[in-house]
C-alpha atoms as a PDB file:
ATOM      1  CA  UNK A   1     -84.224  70.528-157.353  1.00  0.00           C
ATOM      2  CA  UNK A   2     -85.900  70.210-160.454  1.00  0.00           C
ATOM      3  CA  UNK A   3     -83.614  69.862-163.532  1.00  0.00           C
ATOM      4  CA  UNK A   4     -84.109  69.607-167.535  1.00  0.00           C
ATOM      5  CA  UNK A   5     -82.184  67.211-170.119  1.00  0.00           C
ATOM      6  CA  UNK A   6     -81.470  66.967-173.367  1.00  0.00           C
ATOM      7  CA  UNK A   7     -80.801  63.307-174.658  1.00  0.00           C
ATOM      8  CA  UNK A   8     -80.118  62.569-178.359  1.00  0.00           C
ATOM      9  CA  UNK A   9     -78.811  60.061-180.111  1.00  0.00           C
ATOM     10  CA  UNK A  10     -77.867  59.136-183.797  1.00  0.00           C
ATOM     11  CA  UNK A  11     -76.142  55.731-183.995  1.00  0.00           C
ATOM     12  CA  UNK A  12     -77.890  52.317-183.295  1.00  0.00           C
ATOM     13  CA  UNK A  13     -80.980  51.878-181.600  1.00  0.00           C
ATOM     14  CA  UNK A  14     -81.352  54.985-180.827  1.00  0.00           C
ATOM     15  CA  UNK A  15     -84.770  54.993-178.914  1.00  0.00           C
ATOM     16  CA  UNK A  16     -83.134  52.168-177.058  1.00  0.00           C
ATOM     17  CA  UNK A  17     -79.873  55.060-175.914  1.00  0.00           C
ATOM     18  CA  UNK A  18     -82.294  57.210-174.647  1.00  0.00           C
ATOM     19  CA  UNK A  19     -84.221  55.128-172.636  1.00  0.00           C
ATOM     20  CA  UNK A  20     -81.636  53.368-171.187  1.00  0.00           C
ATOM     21  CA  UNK A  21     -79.582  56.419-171.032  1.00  0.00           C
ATOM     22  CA  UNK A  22     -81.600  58.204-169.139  1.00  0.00           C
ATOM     23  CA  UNK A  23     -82.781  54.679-166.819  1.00  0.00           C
ATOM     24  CA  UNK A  24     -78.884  54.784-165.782  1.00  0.00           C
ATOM     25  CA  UNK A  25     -79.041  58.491-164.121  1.00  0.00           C
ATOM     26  CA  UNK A  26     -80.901  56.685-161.594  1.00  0.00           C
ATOM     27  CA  UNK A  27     -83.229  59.952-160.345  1.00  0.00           C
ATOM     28  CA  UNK A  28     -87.066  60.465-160.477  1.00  0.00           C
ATOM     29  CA  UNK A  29     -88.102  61.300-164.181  1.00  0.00           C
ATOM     30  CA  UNK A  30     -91.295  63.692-163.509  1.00  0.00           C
ATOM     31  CA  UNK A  31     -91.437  64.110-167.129  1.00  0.00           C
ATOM     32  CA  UNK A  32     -90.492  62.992-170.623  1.00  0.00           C
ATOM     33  CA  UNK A  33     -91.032  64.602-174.275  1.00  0.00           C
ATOM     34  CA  UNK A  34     -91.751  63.325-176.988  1.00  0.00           C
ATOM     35  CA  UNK A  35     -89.024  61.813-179.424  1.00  0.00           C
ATOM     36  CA  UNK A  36     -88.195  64.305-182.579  1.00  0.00           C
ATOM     37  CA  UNK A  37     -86.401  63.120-185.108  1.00  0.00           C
ATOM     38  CA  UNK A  38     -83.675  66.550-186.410  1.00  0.00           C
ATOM     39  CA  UNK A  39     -81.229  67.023-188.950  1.00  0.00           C
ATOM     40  CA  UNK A  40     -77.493  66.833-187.136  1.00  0.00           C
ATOM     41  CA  UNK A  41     -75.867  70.112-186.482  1.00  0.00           C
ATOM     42  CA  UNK A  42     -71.825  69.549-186.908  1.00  0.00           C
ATOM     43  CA  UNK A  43     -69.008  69.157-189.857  1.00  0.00           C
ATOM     44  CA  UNK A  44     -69.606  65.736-190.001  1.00  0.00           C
ATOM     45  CA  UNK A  45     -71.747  63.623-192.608  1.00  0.00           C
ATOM     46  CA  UNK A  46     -73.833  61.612-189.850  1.00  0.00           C
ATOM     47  CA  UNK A  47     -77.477  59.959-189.525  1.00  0.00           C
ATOM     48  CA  UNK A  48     -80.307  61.828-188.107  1.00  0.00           C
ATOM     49  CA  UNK A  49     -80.839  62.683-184.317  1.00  0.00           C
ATOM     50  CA  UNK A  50     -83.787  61.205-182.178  1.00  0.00           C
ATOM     51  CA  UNK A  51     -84.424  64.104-179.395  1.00  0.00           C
ATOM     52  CA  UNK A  52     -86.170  64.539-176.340  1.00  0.00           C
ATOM     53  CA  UNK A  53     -85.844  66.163-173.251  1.00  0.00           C
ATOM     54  CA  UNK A  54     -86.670  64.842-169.495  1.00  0.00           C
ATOM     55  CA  UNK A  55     -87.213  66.846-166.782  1.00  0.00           C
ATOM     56  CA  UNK A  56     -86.181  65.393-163.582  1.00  0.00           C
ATOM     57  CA  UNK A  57     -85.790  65.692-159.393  1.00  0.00           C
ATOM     58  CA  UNK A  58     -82.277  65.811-158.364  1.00  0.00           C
ATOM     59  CA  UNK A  59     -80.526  66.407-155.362  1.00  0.00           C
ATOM     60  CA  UNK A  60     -77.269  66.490-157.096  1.00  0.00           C
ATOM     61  CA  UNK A  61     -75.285  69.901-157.264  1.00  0.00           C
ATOM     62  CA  UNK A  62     -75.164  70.816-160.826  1.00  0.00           C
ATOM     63  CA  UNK A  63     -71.358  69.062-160.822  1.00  0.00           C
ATOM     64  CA  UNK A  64     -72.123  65.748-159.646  1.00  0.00           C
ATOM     65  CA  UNK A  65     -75.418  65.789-161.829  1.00  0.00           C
ATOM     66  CA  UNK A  66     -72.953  66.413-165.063  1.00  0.00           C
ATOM     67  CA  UNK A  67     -70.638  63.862-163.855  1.00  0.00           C
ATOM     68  CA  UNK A  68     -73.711  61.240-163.448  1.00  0.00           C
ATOM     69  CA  UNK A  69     -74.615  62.244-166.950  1.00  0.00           C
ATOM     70  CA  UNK A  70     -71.550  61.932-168.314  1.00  0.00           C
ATOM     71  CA  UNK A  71     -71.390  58.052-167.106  1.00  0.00           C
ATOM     72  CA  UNK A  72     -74.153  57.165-167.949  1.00  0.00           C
ATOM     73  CA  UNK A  73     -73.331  58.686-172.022  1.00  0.00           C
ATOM     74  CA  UNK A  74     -70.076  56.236-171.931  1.00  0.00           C
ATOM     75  CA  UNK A  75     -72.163  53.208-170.128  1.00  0.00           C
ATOM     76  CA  UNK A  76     -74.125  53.363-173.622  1.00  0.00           C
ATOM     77  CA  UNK A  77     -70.762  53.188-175.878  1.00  0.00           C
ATOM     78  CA  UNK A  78     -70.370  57.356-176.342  1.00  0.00           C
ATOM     79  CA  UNK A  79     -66.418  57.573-177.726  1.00  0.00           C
ATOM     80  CA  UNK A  80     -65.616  61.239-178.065  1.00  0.00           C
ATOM     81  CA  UNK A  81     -63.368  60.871-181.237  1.00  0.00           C
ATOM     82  CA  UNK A  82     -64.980  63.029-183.337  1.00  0.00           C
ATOM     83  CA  UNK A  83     -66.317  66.794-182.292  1.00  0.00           C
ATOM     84  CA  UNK A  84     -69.686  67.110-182.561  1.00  0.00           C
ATOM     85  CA  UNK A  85     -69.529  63.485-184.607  1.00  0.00           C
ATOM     86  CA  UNK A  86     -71.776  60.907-184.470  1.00  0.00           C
ATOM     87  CA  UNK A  87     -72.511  59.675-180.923  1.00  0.00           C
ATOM     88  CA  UNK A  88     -74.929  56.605-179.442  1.00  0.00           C
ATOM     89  CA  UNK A  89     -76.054  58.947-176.130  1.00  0.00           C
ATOM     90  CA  UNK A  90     -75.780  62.454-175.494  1.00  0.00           C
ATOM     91  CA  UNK A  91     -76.906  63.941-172.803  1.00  0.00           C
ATOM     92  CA  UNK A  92     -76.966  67.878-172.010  1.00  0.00           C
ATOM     93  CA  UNK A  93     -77.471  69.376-168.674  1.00  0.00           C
ATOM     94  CA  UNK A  94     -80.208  72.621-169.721  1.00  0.00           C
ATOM     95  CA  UNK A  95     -81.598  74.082-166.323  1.00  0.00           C
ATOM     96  CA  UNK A  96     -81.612  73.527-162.696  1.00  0.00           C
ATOM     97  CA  UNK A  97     -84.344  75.727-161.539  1.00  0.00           C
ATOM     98  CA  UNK A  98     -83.075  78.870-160.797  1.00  0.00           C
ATOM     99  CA  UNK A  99     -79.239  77.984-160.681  1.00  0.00           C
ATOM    100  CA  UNK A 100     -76.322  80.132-162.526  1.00  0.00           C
ATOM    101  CA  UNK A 101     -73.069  77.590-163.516  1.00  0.00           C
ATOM    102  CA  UNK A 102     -70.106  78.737-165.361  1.00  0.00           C
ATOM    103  CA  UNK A 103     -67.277  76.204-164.704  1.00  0.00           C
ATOM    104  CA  UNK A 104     -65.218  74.376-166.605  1.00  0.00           C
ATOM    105  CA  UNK A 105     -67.038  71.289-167.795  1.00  0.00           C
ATOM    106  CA  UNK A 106     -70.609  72.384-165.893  1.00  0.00           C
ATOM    107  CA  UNK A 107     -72.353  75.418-167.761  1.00  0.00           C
ATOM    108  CA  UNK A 108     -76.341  75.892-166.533  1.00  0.00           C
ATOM    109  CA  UNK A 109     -78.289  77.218-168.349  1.00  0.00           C
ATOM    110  CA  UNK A 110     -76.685  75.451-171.620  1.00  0.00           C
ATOM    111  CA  UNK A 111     -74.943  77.789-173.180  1.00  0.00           C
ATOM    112  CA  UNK A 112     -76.656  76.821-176.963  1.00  0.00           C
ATOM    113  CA  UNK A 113     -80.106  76.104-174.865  1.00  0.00           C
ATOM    114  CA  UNK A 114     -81.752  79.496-176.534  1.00  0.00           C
ATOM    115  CA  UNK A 115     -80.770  78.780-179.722  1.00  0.00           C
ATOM    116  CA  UNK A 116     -81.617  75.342-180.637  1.00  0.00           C
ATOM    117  CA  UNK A 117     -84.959  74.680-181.355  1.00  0.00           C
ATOM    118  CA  UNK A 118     -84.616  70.367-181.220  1.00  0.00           C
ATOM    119  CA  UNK A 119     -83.787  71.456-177.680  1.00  0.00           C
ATOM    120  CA  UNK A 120     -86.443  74.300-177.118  1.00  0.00           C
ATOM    121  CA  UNK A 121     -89.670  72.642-178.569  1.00  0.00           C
ATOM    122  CA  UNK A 122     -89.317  69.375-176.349  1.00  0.00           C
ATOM    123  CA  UNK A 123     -87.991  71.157-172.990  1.00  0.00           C
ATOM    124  CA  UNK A 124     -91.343  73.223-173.233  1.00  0.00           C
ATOM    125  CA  UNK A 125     -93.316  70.503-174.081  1.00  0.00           C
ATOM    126  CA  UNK A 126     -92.286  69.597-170.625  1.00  0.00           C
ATOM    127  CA  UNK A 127     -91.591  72.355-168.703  1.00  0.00           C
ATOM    128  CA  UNK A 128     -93.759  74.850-170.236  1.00  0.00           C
ATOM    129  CA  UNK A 129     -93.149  77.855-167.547  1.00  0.00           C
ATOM    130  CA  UNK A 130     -89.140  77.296-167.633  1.00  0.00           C
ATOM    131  CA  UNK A 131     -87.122  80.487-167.444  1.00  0.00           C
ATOM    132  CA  UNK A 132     -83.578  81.295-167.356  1.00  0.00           C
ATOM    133  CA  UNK A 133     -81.871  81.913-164.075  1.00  0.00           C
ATOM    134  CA  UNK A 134     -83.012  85.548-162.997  1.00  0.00           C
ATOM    135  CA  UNK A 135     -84.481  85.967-166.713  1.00  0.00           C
ATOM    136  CA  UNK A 136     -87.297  86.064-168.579  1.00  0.00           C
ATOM    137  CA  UNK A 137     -88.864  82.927-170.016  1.00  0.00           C
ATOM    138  CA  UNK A 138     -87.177  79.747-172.019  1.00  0.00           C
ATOM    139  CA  UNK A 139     -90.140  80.002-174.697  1.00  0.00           C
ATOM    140  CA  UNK A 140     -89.397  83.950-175.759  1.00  0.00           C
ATOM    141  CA  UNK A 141     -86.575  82.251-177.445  1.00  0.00           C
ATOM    142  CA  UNK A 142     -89.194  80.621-179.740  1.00  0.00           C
ATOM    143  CA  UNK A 143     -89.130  83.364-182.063  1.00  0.00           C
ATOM    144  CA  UNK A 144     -86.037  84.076-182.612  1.00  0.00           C
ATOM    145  CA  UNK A 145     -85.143  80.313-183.427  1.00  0.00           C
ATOM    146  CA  UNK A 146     -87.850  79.683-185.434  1.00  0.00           C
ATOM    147  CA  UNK A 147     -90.381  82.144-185.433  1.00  0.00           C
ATOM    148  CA  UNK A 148     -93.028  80.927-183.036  1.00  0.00           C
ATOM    149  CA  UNK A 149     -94.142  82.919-180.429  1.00  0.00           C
ATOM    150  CA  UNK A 150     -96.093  81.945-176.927  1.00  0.00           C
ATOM    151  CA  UNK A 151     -99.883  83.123-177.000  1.00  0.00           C
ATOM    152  CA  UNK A 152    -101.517  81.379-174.349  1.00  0.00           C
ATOM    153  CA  UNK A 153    -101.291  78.622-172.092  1.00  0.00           C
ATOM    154  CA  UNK A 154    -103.219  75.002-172.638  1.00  0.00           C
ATOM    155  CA  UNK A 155    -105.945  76.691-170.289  1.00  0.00           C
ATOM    156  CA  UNK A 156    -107.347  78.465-173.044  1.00  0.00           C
ATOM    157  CA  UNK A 157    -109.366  74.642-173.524  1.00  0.00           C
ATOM    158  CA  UNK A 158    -110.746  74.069-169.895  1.00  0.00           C
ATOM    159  CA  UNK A 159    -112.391  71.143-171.252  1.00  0.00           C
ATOM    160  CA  UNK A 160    -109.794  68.123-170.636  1.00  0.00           C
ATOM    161  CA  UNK A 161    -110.824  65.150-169.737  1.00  0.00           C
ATOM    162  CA  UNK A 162    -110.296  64.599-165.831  1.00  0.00           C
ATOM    163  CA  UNK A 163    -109.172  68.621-165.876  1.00  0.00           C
ATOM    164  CA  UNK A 164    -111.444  71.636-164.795  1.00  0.00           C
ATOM    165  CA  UNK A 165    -109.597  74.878-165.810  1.00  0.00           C
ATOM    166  CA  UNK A 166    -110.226  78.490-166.550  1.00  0.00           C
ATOM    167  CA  UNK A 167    -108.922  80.480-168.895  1.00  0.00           C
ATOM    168  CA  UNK A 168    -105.858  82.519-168.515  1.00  0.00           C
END
């Protein structure tokens, strides 16, 4: 099952969280973001975020894919003493293809996925067709976050390097 996470991180090296963070989930990575560096969101005075989202193959049920995430966040020094405070790793569970999750401690999609945009830009950056379970797609929210809206896909440039495409 293909599934898409968020990773930030705004204390130490935080290029150094991420990539190790997301090394310790121990699943195929088919695809990484690039790193954007956001304001924090939260009541806290804190440093600024480094953001990117991974898409990856799992065989996990959504659960034991939280759980892995989780452990992986505290193997990198995250201390939850603070709500929404200043943390080394964190790591948010956004979409499992086409799965619906509302448990305690396991909510898929995210329940903020739509309305964050240091989530949305790098998660279609990545996985440019995802949609919400039974929905329409992840980049409509665009415009309501911050204006943008989709036009066309990257086929609208068939000429690539190592790529023959047509226009859609």
């Amino acid at each position: 099952m293909k599934a898409a996470i968020a990773l930030g991180s705004n204390l130490g090296n935080r290029e150094a969280h991420l990539r190790d963070g997301l090394a310790r989930l121990e699943i195929p990575v088919l695809a990484v973001s690039s790193l954007y560096e956001t304001d924090p969101v939260g009541p806290v005075a804190q440093g600024d975020f480094l953001n990117a989202v991974a898409v990856v193959e799992t065989a996990d049920a959504p659960r034991d894919l939280m759980a892995r995430l989780l452990a992986a966040e505290e193997a990198e020094g995250r201390r939850r003493t603070v709500p929404m405070g200043p943390r080394t790793l964190d790591l948010d569970l956004l979409l499992m293809d086409d799965t619906r999750v509302d448990e305690e401690g396991v909510k898929v999609p995210h329940p903020r996925l739509s309305t964050r945009a240091f989530v949305l830009v790098p998660l279609l950056e990545v996985w440019p067709e995802a949609r919400f379970p039974g929905g329409g797609p992840v980049r409509s929210c665009l415009t309501s976050v911050c204006g943008v809206r989709f036009y066309r896909s990257a086929a609208w440039y068939p000429h690539i390097a190592g790529r023959s495409t047509t226009p859609s």
